[in-house]
Protein backbone atom coordinates (compact mmCIF):
# COMPACT_ATOMS: atom_id res chain seq x y z
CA UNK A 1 -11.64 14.39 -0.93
CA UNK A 2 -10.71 13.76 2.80
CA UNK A 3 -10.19 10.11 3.08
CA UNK A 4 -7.56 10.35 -0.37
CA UNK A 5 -5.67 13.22 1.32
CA UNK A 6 -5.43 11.67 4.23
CA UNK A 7 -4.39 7.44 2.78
CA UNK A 8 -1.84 9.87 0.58
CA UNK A 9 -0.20 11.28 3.07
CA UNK A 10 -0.51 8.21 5.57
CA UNK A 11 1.71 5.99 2.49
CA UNK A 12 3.70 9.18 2.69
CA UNK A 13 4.99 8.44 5.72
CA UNK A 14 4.68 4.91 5.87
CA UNK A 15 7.91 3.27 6.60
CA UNK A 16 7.47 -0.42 7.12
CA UNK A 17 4.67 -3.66 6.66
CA UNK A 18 2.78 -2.37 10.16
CA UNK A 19 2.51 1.28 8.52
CA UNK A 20 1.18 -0.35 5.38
CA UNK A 21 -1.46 -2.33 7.05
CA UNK A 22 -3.03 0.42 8.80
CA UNK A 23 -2.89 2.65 5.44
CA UNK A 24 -4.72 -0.78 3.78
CA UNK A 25 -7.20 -0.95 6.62
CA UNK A 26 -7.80 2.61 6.27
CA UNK A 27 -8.65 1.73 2.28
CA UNK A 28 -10.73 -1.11 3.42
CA UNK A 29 -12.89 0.81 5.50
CA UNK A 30 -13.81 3.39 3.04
CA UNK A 31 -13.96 0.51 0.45
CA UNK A 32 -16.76 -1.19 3.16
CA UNK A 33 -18.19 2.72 3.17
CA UNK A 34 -19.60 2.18 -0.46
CA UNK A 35 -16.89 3.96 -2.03
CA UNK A 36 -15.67 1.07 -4.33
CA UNK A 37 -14.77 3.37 -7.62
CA UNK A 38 -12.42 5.36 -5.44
CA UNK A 39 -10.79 3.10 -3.88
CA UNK A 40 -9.63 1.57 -7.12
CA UNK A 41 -8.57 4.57 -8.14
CA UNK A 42 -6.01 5.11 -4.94
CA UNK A 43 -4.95 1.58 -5.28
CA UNK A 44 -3.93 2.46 -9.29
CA UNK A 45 -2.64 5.90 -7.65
CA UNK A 46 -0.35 4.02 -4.58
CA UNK A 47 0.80 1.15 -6.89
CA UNK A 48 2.45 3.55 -9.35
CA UNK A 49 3.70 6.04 -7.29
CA UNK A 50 5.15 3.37 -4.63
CA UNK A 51 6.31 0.63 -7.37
CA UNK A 52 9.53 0.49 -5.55
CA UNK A 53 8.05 -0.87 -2.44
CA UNK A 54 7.02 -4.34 -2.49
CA UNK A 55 5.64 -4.95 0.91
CA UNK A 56 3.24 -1.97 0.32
CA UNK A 57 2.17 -3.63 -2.82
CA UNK A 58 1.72 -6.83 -1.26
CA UNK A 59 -0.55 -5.37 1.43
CA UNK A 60 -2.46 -3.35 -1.11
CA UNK A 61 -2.66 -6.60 -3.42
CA UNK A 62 -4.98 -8.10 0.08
CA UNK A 63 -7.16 -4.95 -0.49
């Protein structure tokens, strides 16, 4: 799918809480988009694979 490549690689390269936001808005829009069973699944995906990063988690918590 697209919009997963794409929010992957956007946290990818996500450095700092601005980054994060616009990787969180990009969730939220595809969330709005009907796509709620996905979007679960990349927030389960992000908060594993970026456990060390707690102001990524925080903005995904918001999601």
């Amino acid at each position: 799918m697209v919009f997963r490549q794409y929010i992957e690689q956007a946290a990818a390269h996500a450095g700092n809480r601005k980054d994060y936001q616009r990787v969180c808005a990009i969730i939220r829009n595809m969330e709005k988009s009907g796509w709620k069973e996905r979007v679960l699944e990349i927030k389960q995906k992000l908060f594993s694979v970026y456990a060390n990063r707690p102001v990524f988690r925080d903005e995904l918590s918001k999601v």
